[in-house]
C-alpha atoms as a PDB file:
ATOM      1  CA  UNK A   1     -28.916   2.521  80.566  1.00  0.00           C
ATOM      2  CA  UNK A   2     -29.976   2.843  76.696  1.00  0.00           C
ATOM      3  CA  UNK A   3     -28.539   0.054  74.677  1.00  0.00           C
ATOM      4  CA  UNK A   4     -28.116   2.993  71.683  1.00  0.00           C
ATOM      5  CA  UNK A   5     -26.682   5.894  73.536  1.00  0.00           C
ATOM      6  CA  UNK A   6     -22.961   6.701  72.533  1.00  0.00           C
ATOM      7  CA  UNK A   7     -22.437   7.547  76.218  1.00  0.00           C
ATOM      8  CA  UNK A   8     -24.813   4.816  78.105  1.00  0.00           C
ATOM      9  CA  UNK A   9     -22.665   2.690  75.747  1.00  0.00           C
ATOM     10  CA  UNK A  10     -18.849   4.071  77.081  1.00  0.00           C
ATOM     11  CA  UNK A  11     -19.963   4.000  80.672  1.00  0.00           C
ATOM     12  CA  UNK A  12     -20.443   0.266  80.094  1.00  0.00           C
ATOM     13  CA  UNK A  13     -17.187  -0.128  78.505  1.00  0.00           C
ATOM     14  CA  UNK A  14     -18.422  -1.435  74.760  1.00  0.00           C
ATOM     15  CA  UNK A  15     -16.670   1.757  73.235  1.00  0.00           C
ATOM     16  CA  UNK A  16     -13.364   2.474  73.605  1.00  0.00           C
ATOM     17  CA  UNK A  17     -12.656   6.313  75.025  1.00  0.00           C
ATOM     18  CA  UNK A  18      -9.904   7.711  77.045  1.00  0.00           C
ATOM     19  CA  UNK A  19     -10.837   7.252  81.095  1.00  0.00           C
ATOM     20  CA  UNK A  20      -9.516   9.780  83.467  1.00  0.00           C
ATOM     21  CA  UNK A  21     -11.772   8.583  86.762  1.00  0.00           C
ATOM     22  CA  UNK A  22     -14.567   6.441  87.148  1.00  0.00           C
ATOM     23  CA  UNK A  23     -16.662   6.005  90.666  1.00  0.00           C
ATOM     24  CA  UNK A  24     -19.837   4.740  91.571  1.00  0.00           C
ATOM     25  CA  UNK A  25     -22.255   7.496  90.202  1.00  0.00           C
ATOM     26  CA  UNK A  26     -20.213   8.587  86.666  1.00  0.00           C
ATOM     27  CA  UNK A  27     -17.564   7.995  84.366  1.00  0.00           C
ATOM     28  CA  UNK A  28     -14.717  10.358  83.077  1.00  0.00           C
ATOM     29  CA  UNK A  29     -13.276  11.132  79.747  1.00  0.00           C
ATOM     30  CA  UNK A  30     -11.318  12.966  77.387  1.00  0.00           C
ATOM     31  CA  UNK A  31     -13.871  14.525  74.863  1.00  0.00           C
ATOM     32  CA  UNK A  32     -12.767  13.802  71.268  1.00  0.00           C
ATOM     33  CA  UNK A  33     -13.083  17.179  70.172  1.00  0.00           C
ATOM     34  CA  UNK A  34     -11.783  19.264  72.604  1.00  0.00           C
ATOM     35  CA  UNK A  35     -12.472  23.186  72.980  1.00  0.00           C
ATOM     36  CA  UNK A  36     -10.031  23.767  75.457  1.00  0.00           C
ATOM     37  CA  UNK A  37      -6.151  22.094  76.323  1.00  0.00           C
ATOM     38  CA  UNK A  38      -7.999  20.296  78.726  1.00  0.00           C
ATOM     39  CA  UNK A  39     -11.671  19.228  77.730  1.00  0.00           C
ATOM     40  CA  UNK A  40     -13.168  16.631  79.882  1.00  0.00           C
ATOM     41  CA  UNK A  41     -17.034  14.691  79.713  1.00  0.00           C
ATOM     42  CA  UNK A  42     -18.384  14.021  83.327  1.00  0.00           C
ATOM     43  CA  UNK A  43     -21.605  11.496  82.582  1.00  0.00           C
ATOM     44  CA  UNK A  44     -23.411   9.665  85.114  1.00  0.00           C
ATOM     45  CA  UNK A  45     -23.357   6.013  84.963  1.00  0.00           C
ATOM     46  CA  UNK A  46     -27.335   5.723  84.674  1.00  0.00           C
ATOM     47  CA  UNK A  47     -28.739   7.406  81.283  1.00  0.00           C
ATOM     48  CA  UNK A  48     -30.555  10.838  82.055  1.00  0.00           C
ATOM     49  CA  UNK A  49     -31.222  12.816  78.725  1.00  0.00           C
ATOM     50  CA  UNK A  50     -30.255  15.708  79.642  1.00  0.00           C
ATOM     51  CA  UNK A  51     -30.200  18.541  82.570  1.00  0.00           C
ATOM     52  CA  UNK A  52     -34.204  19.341  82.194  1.00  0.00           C
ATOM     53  CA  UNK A  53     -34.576  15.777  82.567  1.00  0.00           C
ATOM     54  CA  UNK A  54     -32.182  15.216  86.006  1.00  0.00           C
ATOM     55  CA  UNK A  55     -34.687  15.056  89.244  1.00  0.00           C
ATOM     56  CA  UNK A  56     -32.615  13.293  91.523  1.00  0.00           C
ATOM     57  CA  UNK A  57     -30.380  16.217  94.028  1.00  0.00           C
ATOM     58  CA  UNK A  58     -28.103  13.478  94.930  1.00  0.00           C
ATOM     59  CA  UNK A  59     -26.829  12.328  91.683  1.00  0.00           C
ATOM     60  CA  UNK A  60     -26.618  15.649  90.634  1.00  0.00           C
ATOM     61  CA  UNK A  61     -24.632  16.639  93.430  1.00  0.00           C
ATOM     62  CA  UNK A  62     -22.169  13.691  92.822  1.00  0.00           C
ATOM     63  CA  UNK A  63     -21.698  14.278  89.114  1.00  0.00           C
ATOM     64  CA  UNK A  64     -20.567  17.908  90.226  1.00  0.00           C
ATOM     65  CA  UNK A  65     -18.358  16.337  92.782  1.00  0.00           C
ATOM     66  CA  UNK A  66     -16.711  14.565  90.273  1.00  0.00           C
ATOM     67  CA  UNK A  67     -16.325  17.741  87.951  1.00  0.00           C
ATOM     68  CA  UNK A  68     -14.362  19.027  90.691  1.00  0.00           C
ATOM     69  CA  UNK A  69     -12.405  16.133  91.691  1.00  0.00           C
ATOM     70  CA  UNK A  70     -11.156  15.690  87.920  1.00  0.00           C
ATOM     71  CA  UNK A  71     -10.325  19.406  87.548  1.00  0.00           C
ATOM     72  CA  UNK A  72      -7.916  18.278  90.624  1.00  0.00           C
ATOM     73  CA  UNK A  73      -6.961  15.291  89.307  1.00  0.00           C
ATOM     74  CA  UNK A  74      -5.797  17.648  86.195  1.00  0.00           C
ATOM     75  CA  UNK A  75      -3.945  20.280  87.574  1.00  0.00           C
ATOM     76  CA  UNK A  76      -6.960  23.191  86.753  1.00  0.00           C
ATOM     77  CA  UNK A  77      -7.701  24.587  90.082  1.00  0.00           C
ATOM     78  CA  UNK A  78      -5.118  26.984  90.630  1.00  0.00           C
ATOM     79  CA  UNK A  79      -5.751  28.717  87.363  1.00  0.00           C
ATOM     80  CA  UNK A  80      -9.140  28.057  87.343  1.00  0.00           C
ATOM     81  CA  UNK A  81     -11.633  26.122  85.035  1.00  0.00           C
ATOM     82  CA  UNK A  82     -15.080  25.714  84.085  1.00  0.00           C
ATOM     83  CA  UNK A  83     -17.484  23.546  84.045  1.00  0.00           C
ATOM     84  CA  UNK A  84     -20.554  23.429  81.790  1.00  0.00           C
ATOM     85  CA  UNK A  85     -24.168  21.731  81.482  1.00  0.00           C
ATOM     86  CA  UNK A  86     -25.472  22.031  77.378  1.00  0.00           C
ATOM     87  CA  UNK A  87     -29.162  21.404  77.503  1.00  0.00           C
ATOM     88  CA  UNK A  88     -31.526  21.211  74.380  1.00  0.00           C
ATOM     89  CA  UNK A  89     -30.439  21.917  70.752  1.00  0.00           C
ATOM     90  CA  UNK A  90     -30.605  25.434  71.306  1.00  0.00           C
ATOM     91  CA  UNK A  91     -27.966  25.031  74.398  1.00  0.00           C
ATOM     92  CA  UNK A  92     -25.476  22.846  72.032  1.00  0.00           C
ATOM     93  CA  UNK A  93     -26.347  19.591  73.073  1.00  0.00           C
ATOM     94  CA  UNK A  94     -25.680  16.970  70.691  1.00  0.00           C
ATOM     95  CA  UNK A  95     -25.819  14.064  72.572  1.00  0.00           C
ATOM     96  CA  UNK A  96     -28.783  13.183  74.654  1.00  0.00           C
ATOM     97  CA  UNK A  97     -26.869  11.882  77.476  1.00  0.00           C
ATOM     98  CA  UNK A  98     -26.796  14.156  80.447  1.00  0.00           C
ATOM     99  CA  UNK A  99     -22.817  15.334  80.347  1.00  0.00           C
ATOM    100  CA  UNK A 100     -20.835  18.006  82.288  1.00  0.00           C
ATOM    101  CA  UNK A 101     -18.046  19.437  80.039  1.00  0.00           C
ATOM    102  CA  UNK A 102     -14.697  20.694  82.488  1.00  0.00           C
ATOM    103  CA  UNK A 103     -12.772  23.054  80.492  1.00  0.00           C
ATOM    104  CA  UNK A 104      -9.100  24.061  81.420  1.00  0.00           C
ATOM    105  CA  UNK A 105      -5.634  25.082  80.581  1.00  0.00           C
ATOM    106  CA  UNK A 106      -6.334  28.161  78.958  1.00  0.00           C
ATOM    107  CA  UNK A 107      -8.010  32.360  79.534  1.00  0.00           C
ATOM    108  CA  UNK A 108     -12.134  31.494  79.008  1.00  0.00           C
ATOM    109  CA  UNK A 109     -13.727  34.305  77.424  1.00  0.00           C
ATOM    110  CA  UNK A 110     -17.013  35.850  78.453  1.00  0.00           C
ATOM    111  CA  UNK A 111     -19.568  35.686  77.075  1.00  0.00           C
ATOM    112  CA  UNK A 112     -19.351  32.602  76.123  1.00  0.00           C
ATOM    113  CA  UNK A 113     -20.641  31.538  71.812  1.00  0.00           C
END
């Protein structure tokens, strides 16, 4: 973990933020500027900076897993939801924290901004 990263940081519990699951591999929460009714982060517990830096299959696999288990958790299946990966400035990444953003609770419009 990075002692300065905002999301290293709320993994560890040192900043406050609004927990909807936590396991082994990542940690859940409510983003504080949501884009959708429901607008959750997905981060994994150990700092990667972002998806061009992720090597490892398995931890990858598990932060999906979690995506999906949160968009149960929060009612989105039925409906539907989506999940999203921001990589590099040009993708709209603004923190360099690897994070999976699970969007819900309303019509998504293609293409996406």
């Amino acid at each position: 973990m990075s002692k300065d990263c905002l999301f290293c940081r709320i993994a560890k519990g040192e900043i406050p933020a609004d927990i909807v699951m936590e396991n082994d591999n990542a940690v859940a929460f409510r983003d504080i500027n949501p884009r959708a009714p429901t607008h959750i982060l997905v981060i994994p517990r150990k700092h990667v900076d972002s998806f061009e830096h992720a090597a490892d299959s398995i931890d990858l696999g598990a932060l999906m897993l979690t995506a999906a288990e949160v968009a149960r958790r929060e009612g989105l299946v039925d409906a539907g939801y989506r999940v999203v990966i921001n990589t590099g400035t040009h993708g709209g990444q603004t923190v360099d924290h690897l994070h999976l953003h699970v969007l819900g609770g309303r019509q998504m419009t293609w293409p996406p901004g």
